[in-house]
PDB file of N, CA and C in Angstrom:
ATOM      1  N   UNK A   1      18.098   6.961   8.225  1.00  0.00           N
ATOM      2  CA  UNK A   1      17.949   5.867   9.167  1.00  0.00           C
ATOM      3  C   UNK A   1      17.240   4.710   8.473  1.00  0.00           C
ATOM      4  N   UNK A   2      17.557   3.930   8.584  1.00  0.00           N
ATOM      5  CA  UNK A   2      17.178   2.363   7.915  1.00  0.00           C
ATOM      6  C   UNK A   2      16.599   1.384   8.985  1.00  0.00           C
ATOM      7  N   UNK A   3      15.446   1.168   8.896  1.00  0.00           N
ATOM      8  CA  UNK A   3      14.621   0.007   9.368  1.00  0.00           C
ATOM      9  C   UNK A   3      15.013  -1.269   8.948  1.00  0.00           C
ATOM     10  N   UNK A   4      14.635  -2.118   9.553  1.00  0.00           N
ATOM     11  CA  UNK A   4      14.533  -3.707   9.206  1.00  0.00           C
ATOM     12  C   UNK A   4      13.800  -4.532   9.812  1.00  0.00           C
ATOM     13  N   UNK A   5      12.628  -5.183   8.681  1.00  0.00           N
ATOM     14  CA  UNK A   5      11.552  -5.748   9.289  1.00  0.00           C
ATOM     15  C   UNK A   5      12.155  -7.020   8.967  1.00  0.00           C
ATOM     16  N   UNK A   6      11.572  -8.095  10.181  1.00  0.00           N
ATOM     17  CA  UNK A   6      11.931  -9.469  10.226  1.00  0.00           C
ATOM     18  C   UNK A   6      10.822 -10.229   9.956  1.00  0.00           C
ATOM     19  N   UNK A   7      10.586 -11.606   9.023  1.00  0.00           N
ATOM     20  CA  UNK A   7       9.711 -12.025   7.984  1.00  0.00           C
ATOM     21  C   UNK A   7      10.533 -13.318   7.524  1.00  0.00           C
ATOM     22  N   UNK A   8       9.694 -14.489   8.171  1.00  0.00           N
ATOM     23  CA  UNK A   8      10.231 -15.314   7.785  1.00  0.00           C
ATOM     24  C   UNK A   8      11.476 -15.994   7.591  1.00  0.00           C
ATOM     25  N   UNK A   9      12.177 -14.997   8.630  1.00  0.00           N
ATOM     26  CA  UNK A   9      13.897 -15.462   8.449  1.00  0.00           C
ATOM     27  C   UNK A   9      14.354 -14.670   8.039  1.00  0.00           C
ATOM     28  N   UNK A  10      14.189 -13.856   7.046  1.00  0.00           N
ATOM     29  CA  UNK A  10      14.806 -12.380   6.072  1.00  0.00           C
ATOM     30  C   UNK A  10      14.349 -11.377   6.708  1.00  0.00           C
ATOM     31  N   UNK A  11      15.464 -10.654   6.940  1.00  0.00           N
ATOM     32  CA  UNK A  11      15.484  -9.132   7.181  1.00  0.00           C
ATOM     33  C   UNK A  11      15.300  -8.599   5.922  1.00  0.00           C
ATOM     34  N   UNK A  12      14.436  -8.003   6.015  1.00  0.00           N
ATOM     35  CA  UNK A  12      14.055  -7.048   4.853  1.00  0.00           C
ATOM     36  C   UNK A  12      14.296  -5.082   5.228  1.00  0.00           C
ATOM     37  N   UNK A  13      14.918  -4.531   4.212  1.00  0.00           N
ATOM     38  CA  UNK A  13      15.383  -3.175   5.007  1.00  0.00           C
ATOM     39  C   UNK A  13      14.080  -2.346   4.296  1.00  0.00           C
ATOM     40  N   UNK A  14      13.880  -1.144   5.292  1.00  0.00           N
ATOM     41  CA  UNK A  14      12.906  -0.184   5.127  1.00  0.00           C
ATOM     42  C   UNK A  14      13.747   1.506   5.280  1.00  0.00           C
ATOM     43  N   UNK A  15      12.932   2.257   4.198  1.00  0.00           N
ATOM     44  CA  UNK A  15      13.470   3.351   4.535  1.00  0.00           C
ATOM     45  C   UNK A  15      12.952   4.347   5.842  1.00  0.00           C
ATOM     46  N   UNK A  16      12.971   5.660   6.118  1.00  0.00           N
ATOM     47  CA  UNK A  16      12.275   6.372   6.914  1.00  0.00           C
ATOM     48  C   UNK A  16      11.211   6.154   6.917  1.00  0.00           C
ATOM     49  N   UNK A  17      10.255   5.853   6.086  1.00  0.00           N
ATOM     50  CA  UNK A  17       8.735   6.100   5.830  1.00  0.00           C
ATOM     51  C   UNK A  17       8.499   4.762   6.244  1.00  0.00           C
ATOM     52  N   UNK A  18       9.317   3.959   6.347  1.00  0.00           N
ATOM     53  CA  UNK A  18       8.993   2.467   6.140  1.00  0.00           C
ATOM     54  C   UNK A  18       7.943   1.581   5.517  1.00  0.00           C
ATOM     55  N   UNK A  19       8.952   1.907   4.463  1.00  0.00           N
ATOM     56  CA  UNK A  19       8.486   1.344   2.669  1.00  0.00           C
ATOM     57  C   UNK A  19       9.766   0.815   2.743  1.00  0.00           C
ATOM     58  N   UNK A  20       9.613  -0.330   1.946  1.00  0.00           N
ATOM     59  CA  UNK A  20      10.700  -1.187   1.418  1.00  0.00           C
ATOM     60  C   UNK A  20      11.436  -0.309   0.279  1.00  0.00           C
ATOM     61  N   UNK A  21      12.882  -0.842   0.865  1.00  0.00           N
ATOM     62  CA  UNK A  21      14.098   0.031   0.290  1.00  0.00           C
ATOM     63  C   UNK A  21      14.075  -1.173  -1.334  1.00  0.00           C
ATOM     64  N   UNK A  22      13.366  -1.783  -1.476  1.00  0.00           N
ATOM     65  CA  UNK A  22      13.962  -2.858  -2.330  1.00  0.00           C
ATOM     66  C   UNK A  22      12.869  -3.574  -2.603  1.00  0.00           C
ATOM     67  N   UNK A  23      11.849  -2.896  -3.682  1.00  0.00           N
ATOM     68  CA  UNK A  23      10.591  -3.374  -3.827  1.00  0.00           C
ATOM     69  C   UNK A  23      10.275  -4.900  -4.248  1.00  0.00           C
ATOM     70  N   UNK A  24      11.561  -5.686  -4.652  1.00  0.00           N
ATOM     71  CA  UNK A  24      11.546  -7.156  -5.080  1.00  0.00           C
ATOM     72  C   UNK A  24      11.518  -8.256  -3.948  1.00  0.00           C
ATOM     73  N   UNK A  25      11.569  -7.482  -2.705  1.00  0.00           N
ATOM     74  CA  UNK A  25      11.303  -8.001  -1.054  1.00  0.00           C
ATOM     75  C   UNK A  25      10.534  -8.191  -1.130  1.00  0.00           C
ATOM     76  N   UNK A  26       9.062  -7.478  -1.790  1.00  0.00           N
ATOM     77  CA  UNK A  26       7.392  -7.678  -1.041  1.00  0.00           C
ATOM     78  C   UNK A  26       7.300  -9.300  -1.517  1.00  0.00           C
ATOM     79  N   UNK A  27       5.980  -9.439  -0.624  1.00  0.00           N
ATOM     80  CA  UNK A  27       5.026 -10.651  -0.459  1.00  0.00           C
ATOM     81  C   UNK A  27       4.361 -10.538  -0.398  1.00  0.00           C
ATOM     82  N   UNK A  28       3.764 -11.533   0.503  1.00  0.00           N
ATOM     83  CA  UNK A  28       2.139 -11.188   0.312  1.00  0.00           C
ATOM     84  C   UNK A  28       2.627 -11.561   2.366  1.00  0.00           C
ATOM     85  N   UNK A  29       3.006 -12.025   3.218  1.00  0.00           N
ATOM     86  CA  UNK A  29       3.385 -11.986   4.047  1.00  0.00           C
ATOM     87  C   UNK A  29       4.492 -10.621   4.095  1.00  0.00           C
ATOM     88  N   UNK A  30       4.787 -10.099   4.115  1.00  0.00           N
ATOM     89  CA  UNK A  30       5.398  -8.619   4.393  1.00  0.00           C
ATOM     90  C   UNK A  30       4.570  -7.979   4.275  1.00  0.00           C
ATOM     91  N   UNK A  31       3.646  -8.016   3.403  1.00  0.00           N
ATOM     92  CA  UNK A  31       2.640  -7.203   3.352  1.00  0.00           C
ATOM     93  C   UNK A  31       1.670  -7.287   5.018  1.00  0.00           C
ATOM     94  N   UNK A  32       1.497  -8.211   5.169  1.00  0.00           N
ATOM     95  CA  UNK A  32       0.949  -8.341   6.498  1.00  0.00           C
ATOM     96  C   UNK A  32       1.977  -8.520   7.462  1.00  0.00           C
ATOM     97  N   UNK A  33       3.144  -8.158   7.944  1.00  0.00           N
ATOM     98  CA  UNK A  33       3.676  -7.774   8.971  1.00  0.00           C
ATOM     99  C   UNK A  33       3.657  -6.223   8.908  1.00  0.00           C
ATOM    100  N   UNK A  34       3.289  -5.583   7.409  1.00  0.00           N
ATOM    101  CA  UNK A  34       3.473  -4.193   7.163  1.00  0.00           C
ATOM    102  C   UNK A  34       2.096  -3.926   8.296  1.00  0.00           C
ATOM    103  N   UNK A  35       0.996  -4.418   7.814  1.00  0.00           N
ATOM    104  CA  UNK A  35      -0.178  -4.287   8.234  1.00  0.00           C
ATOM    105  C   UNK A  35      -0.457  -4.466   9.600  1.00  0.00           C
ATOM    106  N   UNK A  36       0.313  -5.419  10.229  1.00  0.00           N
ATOM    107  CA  UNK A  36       0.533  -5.416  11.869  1.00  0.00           C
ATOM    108  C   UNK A  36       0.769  -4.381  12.279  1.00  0.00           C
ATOM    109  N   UNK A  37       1.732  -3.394  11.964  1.00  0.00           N
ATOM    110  CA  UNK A  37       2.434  -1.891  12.309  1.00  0.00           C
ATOM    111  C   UNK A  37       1.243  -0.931  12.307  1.00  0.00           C
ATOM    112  N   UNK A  38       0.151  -1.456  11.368  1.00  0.00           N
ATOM    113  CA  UNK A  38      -0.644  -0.269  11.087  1.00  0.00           C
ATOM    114  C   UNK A  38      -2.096  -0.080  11.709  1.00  0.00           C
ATOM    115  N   UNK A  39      -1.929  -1.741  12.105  1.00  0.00           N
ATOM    116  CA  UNK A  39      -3.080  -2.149  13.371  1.00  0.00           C
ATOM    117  C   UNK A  39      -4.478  -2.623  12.237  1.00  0.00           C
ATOM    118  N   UNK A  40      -3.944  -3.143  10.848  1.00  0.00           N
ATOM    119  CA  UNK A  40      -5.174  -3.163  10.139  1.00  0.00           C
ATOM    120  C   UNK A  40      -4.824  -4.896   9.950  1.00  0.00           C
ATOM    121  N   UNK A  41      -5.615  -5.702   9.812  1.00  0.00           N
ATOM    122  CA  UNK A  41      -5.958  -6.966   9.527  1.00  0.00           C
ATOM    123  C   UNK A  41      -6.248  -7.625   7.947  1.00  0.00           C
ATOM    124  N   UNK A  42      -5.623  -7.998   6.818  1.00  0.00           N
ATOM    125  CA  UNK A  42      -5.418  -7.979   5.863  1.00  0.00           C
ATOM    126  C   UNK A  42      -6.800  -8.428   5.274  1.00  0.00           C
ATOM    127  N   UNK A  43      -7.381  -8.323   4.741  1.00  0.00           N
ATOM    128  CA  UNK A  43      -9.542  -8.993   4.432  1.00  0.00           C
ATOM    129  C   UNK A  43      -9.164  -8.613   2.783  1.00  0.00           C
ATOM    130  N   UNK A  44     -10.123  -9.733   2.184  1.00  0.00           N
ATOM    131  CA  UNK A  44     -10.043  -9.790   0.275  1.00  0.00           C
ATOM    132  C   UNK A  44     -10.252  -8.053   0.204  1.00  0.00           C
ATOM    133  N   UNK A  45     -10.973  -7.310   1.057  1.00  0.00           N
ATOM    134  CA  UNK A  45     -10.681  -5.742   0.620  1.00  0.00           C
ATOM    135  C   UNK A  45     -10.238  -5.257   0.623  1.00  0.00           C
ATOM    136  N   UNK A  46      -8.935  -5.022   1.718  1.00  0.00           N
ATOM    137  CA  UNK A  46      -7.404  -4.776   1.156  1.00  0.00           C
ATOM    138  C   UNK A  46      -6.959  -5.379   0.401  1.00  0.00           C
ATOM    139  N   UNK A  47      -7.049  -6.494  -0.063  1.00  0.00           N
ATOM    140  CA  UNK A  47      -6.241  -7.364  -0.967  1.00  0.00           C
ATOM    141  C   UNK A  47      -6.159  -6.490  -2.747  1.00  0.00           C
ATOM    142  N   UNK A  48      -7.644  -6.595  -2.465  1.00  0.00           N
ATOM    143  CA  UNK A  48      -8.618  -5.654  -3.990  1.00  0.00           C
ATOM    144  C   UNK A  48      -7.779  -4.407  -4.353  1.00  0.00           C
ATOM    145  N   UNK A  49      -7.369  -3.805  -3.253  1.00  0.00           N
ATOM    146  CA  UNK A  49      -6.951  -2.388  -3.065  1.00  0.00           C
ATOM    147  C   UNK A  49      -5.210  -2.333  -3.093  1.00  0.00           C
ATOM    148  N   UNK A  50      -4.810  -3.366  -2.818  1.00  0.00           N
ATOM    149  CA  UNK A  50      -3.255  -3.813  -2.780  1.00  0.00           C
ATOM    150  C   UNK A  50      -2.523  -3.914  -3.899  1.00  0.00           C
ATOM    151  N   UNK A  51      -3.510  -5.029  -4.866  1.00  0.00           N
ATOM    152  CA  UNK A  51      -3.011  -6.098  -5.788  1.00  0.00           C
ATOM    153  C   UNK A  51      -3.641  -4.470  -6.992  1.00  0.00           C
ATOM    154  N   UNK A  52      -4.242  -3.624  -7.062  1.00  0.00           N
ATOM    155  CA  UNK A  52      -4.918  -2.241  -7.585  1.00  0.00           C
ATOM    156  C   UNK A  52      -3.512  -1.510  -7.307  1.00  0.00           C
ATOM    157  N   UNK A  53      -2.873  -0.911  -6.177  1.00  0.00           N
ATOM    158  CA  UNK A  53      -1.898   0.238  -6.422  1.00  0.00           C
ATOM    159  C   UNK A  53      -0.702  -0.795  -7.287  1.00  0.00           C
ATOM    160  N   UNK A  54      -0.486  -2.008  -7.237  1.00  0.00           N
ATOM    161  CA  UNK A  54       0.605  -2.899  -7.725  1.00  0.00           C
ATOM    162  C   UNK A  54       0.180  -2.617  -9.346  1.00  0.00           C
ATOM    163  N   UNK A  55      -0.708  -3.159  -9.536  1.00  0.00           N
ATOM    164  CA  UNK A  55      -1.309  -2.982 -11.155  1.00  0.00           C
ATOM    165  C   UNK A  55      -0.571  -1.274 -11.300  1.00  0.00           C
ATOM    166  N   UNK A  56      -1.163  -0.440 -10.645  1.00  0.00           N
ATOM    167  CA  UNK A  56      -1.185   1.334 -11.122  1.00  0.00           C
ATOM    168  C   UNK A  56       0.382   1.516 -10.868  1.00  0.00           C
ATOM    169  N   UNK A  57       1.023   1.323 -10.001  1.00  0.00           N
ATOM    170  CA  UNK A  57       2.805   1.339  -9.921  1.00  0.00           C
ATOM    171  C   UNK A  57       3.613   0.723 -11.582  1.00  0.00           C
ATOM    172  N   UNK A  58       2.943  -0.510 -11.456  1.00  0.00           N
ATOM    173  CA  UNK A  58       3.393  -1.556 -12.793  1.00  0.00           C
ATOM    174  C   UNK A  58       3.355  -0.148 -14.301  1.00  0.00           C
ATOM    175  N   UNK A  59       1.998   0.152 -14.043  1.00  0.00           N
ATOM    176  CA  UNK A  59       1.198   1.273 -14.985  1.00  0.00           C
ATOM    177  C   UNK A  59       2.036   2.693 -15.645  1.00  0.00           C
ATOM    178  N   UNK A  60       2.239   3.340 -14.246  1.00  0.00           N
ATOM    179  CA  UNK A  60       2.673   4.603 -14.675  1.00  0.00           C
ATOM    180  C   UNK A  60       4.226   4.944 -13.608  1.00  0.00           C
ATOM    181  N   UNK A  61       4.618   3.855 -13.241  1.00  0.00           N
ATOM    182  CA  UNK A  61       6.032   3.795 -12.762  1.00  0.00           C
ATOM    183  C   UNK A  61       6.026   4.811 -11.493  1.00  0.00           C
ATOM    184  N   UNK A  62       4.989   4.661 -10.941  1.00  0.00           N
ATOM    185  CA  UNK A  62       4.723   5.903  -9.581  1.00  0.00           C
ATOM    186  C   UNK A  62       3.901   5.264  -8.533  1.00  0.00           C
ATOM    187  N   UNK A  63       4.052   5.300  -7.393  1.00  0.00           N
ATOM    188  CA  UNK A  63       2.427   5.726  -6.741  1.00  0.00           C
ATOM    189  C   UNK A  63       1.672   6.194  -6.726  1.00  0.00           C
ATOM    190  N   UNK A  64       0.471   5.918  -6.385  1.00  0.00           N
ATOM    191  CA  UNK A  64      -1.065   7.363  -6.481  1.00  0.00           C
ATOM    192  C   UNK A  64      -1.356   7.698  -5.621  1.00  0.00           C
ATOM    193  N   UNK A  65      -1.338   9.014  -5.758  1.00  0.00           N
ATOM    194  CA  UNK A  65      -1.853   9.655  -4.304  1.00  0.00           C
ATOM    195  C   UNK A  65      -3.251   9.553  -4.364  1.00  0.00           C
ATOM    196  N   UNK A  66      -3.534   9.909  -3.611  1.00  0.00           N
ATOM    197  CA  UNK A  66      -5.122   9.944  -3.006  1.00  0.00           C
ATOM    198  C   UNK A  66      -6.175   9.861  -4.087  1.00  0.00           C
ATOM    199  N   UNK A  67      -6.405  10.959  -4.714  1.00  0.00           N
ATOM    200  CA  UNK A  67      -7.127  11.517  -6.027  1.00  0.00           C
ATOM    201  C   UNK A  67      -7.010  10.442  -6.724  1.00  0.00           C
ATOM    202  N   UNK A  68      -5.585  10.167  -7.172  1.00  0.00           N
ATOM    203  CA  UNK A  68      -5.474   9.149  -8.363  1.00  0.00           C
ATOM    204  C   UNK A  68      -6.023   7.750  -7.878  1.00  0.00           C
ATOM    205  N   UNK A  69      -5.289   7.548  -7.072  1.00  0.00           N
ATOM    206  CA  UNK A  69      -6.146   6.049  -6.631  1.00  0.00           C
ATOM    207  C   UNK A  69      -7.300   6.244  -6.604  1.00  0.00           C
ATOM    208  N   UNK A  70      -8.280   6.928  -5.965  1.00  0.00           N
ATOM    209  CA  UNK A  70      -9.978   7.085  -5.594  1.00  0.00           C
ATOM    210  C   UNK A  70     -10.399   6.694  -7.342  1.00  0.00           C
ATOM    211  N   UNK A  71      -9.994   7.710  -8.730  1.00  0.00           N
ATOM    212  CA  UNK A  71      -9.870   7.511  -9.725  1.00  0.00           C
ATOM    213  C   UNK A  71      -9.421   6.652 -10.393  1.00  0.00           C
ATOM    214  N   UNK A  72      -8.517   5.497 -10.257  1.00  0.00           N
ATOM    215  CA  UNK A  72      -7.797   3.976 -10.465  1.00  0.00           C
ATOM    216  C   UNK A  72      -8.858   3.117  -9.991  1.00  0.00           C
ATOM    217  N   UNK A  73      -9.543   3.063  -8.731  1.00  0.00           N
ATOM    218  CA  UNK A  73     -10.451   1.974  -8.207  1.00  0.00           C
ATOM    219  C   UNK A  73     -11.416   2.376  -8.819  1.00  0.00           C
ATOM    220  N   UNK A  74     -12.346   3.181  -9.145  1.00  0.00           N
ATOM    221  CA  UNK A  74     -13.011   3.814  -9.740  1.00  0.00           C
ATOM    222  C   UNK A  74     -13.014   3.259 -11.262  1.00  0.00           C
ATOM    223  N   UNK A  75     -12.231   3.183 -11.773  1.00  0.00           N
ATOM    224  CA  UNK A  75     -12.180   2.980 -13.557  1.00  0.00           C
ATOM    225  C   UNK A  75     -12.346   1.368 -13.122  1.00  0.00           C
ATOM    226  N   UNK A  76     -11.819   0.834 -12.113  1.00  0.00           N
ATOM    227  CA  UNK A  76     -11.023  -0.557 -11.988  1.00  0.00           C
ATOM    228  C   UNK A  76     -12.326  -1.374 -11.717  1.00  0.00           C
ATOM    229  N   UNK A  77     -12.669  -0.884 -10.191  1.00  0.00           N
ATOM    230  CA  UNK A  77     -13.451  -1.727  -9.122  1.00  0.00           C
ATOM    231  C   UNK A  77     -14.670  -1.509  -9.326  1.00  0.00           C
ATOM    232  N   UNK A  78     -15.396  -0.018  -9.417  1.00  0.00           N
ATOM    233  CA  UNK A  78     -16.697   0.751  -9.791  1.00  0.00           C
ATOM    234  C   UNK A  78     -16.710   1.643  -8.788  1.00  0.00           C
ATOM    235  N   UNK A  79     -17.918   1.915  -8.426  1.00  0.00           N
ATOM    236  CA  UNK A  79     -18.289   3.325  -7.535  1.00  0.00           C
ATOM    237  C   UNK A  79     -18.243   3.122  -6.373  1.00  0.00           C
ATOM    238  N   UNK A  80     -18.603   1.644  -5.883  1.00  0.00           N
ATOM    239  CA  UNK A  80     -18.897   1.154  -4.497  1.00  0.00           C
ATOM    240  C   UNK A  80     -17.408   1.136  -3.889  1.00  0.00           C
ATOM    241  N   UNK A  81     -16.316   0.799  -4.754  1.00  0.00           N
ATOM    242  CA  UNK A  81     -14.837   0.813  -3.806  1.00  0.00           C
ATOM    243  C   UNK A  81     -14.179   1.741  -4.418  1.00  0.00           C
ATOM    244  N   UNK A  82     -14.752   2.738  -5.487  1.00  0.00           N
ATOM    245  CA  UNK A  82     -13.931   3.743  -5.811  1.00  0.00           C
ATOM    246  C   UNK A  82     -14.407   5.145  -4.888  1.00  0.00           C
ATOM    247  N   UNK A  83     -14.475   4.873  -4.230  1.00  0.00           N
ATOM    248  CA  UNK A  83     -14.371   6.422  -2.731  1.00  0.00           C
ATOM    249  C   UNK A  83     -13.414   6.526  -2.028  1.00  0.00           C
ATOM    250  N   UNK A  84     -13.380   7.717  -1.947  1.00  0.00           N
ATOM    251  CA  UNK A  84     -12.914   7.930  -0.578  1.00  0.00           C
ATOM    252  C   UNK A  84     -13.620   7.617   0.801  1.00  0.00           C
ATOM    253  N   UNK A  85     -14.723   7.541   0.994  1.00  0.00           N
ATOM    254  CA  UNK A  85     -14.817   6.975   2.233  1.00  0.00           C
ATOM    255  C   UNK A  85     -14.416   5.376   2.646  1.00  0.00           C
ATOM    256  N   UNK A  86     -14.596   4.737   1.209  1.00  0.00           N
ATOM    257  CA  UNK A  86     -14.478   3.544   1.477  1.00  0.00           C
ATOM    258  C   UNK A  86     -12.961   3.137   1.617  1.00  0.00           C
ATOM    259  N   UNK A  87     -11.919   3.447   0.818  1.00  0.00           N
ATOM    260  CA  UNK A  87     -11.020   3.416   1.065  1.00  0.00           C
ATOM    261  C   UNK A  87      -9.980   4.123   2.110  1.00  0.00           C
ATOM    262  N   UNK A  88     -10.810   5.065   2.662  1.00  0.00           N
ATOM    263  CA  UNK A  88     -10.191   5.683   4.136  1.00  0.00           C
ATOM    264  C   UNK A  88     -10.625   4.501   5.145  1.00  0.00           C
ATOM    265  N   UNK A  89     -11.632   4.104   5.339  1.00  0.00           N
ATOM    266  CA  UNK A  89     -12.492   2.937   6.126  1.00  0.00           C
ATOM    267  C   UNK A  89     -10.977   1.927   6.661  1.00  0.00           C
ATOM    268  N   UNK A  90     -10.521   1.668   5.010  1.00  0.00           N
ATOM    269  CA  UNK A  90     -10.021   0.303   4.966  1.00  0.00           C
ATOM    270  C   UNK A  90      -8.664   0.410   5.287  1.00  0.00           C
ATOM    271  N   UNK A  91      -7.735   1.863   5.306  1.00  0.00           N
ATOM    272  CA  UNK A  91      -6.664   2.280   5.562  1.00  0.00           C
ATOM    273  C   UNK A  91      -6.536   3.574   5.961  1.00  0.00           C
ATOM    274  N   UNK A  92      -7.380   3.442   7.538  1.00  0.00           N
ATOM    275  CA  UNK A  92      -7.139   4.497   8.782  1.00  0.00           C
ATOM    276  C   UNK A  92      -7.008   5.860   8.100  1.00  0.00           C
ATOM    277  N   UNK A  93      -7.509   6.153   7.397  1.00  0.00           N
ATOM    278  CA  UNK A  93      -7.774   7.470   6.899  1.00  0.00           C
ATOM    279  C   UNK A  93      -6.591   7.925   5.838  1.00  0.00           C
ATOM    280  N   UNK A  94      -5.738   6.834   5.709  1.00  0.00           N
ATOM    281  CA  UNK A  94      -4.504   7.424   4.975  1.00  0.00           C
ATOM    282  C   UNK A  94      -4.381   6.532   3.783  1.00  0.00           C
ATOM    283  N   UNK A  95      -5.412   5.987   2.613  1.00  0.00           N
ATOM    284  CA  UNK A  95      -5.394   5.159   2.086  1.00  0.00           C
ATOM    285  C   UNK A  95      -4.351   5.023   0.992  1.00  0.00           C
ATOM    286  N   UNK A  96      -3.858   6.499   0.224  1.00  0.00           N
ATOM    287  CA  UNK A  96      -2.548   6.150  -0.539  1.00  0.00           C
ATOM    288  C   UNK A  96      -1.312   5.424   0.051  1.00  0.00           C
ATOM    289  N   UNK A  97      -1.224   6.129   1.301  1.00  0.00           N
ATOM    290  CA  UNK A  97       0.043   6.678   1.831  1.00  0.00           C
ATOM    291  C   UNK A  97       0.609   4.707   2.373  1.00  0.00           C
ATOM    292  N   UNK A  98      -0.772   4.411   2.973  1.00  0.00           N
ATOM    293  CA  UNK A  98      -0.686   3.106   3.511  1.00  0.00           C
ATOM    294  C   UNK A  98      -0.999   1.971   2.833  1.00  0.00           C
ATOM    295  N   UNK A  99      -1.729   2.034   1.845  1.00  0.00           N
ATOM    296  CA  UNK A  99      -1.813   0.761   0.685  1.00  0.00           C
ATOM    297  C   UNK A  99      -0.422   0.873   0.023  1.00  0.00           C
ATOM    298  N   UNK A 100      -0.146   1.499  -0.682  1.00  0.00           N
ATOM    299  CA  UNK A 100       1.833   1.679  -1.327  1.00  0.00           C
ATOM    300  C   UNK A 100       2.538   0.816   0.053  1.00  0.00           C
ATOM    301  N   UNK A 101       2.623   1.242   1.192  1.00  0.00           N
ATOM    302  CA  UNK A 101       3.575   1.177   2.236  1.00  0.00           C
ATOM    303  C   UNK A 101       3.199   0.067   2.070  1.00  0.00           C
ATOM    304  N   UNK A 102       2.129  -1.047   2.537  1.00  0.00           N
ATOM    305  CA  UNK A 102       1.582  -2.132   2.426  1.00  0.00           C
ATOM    306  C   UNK A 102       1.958  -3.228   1.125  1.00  0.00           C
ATOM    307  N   UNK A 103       1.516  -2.426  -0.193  1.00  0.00           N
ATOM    308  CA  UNK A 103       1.927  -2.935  -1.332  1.00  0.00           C
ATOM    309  C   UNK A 103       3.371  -2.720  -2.135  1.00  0.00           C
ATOM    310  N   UNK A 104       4.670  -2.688  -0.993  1.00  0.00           N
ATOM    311  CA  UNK A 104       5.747  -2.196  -1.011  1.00  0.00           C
ATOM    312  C   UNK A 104       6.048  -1.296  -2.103  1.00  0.00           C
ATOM    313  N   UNK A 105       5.646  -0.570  -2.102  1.00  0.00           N
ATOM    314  CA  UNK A 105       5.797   0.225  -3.235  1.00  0.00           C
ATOM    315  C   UNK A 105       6.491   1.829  -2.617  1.00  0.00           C
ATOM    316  N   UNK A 106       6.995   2.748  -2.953  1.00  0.00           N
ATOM    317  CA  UNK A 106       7.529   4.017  -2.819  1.00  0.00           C
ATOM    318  C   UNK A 106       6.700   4.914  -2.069  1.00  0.00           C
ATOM    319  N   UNK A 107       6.524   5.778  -1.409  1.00  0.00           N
ATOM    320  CA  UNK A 107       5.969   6.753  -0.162  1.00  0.00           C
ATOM    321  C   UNK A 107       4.863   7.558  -1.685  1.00  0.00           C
ATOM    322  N   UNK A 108       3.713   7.920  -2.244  1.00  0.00           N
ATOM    323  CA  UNK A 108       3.384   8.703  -2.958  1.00  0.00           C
ATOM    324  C   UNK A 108       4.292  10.036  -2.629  1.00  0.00           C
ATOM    325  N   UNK A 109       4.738  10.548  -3.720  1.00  0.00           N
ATOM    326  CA  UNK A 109       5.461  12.161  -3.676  1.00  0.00           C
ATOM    327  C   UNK A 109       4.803  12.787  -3.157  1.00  0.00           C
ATOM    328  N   UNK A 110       3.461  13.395  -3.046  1.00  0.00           N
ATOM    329  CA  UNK A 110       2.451  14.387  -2.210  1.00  0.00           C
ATOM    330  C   UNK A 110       2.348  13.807  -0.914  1.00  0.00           C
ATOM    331  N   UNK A 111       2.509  12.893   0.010  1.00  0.00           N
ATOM    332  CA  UNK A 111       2.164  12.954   0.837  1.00  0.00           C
ATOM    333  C   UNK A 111       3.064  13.133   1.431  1.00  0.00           C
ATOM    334  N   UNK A 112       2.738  13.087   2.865  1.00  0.00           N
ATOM    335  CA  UNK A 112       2.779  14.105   4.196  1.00  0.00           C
ATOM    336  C   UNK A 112       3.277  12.829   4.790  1.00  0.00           C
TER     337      UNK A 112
END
């Protein structure tokens, strides 16, 4: 089943998970209609955490699940935004699953 989010005039298609079928769609506005869906409000600390899984995708041609990201912000950001609490805070408890979805990027393989 195929989604389609509307953005500026362009339909942009989404798969099941609704992640962009066609990662050369994102913006920085898709990104925040993504974020409407998710009830989160886009602040420079998602941004930090966005423009971070984009760098780590660019990196190792994947998403990061949980672990890896906590470990990516961590090497990246320092200790204060490399947690897990902090990054559950900032994406409703699901911070891989929903920064990727956000930063159009692919569903991480481990998640649920």
């Amino acid at each position: 089943m195929v989604n389609v989010l509307e953005v500026d005039g362009r339909s942009i298609g989404l798969d099941e998970d609704r992640c962009l079928l066609n990662l050369d769609d994102w913006n920085e506005a898709v990104a925040a209609c993504l974020a409407q869906d998710e009830g989160i409000e886009l602040t420079p600390a998602h941004w930090d955490i966005l423009w971070l899984v984009r760098e780590f995708y660019r990196a190792f041609e994947l998403s990061p699940a949980n672990r890896a990201l906590v470990r990516y912000a961590r090497q990246q950001l320092g200790d204060d935004k490399g947690n897990s609490l902090y990054l559950n805070a900032l994406f409703n408890g699901k911070p891989a699953r929903i920064a990727c979805r956000l930063a159009g990027l692919p569903k991480p393989a481990n998640c649920f």
